[in-house]
C-alpha atoms as a PDB file:
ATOM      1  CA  UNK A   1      -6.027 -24.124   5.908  1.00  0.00           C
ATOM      2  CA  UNK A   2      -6.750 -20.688   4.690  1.00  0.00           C
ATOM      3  CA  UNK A   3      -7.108 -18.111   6.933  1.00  0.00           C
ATOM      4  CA  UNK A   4      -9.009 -14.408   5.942  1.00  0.00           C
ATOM      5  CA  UNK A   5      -7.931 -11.267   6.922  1.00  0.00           C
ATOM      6  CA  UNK A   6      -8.717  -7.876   6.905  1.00  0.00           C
ATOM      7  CA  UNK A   7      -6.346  -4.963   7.262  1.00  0.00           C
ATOM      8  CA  UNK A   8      -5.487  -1.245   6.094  1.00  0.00           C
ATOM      9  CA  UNK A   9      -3.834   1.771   6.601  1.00  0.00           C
ATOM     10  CA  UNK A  10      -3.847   4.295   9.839  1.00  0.00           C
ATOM     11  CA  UNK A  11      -6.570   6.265   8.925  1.00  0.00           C
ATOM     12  CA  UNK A  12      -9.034   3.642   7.290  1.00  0.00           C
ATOM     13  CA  UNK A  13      -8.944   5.105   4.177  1.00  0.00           C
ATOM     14  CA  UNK A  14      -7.708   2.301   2.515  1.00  0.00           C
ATOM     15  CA  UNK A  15      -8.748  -0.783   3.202  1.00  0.00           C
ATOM     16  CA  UNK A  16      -8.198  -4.725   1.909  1.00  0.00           C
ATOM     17  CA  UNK A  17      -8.671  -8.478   2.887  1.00  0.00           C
ATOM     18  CA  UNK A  18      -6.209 -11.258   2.199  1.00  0.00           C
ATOM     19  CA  UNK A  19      -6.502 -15.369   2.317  1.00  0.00           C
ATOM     20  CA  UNK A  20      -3.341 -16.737   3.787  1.00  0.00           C
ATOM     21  CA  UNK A  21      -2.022 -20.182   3.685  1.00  0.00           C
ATOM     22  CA  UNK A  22       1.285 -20.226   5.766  1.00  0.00           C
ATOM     23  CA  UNK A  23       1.821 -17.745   8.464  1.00  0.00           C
ATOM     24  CA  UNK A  24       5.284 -16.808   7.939  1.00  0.00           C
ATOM     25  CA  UNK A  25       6.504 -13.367   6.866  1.00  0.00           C
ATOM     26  CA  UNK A  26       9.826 -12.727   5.569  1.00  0.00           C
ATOM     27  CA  UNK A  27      12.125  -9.354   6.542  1.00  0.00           C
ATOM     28  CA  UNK A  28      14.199  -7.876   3.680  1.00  0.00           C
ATOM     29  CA  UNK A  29      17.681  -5.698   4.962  1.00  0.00           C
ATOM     30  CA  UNK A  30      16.740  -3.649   1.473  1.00  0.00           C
ATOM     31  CA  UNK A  31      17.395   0.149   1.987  1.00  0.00           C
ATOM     32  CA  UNK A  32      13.269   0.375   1.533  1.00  0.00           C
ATOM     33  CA  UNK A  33      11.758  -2.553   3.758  1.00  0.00           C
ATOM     34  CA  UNK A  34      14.146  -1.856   6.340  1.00  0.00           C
ATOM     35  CA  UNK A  35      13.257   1.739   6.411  1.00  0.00           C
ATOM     36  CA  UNK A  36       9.349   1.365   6.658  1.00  0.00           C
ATOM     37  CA  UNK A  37      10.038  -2.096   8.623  1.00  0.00           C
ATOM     38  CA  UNK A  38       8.180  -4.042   6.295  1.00  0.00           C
ATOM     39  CA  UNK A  39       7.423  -7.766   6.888  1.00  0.00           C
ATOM     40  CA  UNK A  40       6.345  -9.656   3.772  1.00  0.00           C
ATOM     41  CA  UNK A  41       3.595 -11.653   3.207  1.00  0.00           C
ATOM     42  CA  UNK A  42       3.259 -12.574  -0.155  1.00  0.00           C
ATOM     43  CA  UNK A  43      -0.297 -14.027  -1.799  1.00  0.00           C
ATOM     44  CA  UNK A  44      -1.229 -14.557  -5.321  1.00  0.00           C
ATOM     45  CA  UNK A  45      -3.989 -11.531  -6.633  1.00  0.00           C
ATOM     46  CA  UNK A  46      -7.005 -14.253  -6.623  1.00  0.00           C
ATOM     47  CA  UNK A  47      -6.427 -14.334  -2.546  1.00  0.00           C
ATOM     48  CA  UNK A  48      -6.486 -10.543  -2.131  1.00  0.00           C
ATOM     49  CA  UNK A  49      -8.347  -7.739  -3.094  1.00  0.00           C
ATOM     50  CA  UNK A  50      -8.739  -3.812  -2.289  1.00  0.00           C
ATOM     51  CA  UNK A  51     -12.282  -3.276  -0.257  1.00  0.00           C
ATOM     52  CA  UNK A  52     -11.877   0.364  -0.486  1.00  0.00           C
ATOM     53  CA  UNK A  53      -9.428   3.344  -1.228  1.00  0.00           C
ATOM     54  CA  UNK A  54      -8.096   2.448  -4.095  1.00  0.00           C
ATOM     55  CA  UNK A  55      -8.388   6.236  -5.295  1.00  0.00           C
ATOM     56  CA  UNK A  56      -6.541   7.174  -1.902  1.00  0.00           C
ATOM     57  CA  UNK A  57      -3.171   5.411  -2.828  1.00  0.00           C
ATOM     58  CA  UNK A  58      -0.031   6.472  -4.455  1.00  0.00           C
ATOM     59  CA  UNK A  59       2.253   4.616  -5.597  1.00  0.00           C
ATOM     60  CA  UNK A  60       6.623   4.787  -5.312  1.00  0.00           C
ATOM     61  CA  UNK A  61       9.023   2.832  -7.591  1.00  0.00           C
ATOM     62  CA  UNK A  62      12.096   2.979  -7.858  1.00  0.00           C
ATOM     63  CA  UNK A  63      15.685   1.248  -9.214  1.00  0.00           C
ATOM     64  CA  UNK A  64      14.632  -1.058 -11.938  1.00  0.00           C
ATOM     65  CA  UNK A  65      10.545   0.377 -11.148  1.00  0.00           C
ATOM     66  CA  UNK A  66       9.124  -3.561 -11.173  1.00  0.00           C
ATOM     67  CA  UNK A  67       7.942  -3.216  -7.624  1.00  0.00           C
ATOM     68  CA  UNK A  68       4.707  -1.067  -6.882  1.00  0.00           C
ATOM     69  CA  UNK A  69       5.051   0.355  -3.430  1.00  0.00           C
ATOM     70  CA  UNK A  70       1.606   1.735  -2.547  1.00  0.00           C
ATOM     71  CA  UNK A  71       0.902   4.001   0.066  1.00  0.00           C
ATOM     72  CA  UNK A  72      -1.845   6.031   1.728  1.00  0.00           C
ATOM     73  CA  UNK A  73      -1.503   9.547   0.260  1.00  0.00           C
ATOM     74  CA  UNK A  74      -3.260  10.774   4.113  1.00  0.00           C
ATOM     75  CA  UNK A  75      -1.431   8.795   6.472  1.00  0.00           C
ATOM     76  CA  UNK A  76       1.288   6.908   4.696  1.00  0.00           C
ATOM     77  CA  UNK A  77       0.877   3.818   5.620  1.00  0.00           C
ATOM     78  CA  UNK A  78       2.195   1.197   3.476  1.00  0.00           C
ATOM     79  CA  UNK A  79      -0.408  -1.777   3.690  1.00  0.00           C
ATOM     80  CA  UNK A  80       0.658  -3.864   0.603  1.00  0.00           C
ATOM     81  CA  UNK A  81       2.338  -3.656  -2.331  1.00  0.00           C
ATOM     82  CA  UNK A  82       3.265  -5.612  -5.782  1.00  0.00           C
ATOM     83  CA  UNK A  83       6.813  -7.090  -4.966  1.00  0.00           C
ATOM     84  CA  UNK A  84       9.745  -7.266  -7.566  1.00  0.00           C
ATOM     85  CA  UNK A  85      10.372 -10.677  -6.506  1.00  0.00           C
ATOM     86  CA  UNK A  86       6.554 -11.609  -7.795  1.00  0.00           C
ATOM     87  CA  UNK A  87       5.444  -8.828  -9.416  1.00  0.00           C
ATOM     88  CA  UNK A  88       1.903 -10.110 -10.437  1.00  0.00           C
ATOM     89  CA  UNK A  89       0.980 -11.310  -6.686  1.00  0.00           C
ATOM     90  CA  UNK A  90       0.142  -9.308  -3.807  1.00  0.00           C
ATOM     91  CA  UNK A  91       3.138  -8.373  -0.969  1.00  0.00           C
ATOM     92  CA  UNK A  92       1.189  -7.679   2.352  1.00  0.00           C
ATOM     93  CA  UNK A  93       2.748  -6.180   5.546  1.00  0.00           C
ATOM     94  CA  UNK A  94       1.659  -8.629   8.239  1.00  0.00           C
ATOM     95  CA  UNK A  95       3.028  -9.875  11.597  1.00  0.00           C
ATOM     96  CA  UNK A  96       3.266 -13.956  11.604  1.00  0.00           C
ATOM     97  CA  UNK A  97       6.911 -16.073  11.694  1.00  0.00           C
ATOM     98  CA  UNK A  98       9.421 -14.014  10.801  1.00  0.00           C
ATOM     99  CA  UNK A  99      12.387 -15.171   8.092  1.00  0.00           C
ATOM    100  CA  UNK A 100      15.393 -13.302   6.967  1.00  0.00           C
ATOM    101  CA  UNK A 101      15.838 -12.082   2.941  1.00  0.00           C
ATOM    102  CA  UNK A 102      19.189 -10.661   1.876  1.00  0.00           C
ATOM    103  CA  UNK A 103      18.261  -7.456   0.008  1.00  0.00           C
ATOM    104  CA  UNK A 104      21.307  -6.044   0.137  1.00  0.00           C
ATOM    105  CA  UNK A 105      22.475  -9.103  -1.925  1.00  0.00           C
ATOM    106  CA  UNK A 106      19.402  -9.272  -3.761  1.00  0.00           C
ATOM    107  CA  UNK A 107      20.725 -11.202  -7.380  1.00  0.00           C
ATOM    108  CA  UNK A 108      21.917 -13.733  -5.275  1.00  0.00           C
ATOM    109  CA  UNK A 109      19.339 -14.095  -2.848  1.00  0.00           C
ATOM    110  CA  UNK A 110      16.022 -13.960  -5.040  1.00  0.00           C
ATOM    111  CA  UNK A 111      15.921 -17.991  -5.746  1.00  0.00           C
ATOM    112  CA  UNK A 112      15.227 -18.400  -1.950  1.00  0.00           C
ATOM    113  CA  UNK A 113      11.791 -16.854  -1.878  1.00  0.00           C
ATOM    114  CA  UNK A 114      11.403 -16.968  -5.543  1.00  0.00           C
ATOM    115  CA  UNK A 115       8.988 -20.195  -5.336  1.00  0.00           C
ATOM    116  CA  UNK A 116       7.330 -18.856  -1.957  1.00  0.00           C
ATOM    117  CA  UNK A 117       3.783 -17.632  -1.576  1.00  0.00           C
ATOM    118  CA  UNK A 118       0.907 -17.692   1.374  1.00  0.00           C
END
């Protein structure tokens, strides 16, 4: 069963809404997810879509620049992002069951979420 949600950043400037399957988010010990305490949630782009504020983020990439970390340029809240891991679906920062992902070890690690979506 697919359940909607609606989210955003601290100031409301940016705003989305996401259809999710399975309620589990995975945490990544990456130097990045670990630093904004990230928990993924990871949907294809059909199940997702920016309401408003698209104008209002900024985006950060970095190492091999696949991911697309967006961001709100007021507050800097990171709502969502495109993921390296699945770079054509949708990575939302959510709060449902937690699981572990290696980043550190991310080569060998990868095949573990590689075939998971919402």
């Amino acid at each position: 069963m697919t359940t909607r949600y609606e989210g955003g950043c601290h100031c409301g400037a940016v705003r989305f809404r996401v259809d999710v399957e399975d309620h589990r988010a995975v945490t990544c010990n990456c130097s990045v997810c670990a630093k904004k305490g990230y928990l993924h949630v990871i949907v294809p782009p059909e199940r997702f879509a920016i309401l408003r504020g698209e104008d209002a983020l900024t985006v950060y990439t970095f190492n091999t620049h696949v991911a697309k970390h967006m961001f709100c340029r007021t507050c800097g809240v990171h709502p969502f992002y495109r993921p390296r891991s699945h770079p054509d679906d949708w990575d939302v920062n959510a709060r449902f069951r937690v699981e572990t992902f290696d980043g550190q070890n991310w080569e060998a690690s990868v095949d573990a979420i590689r075939d998971r979506r919402s």
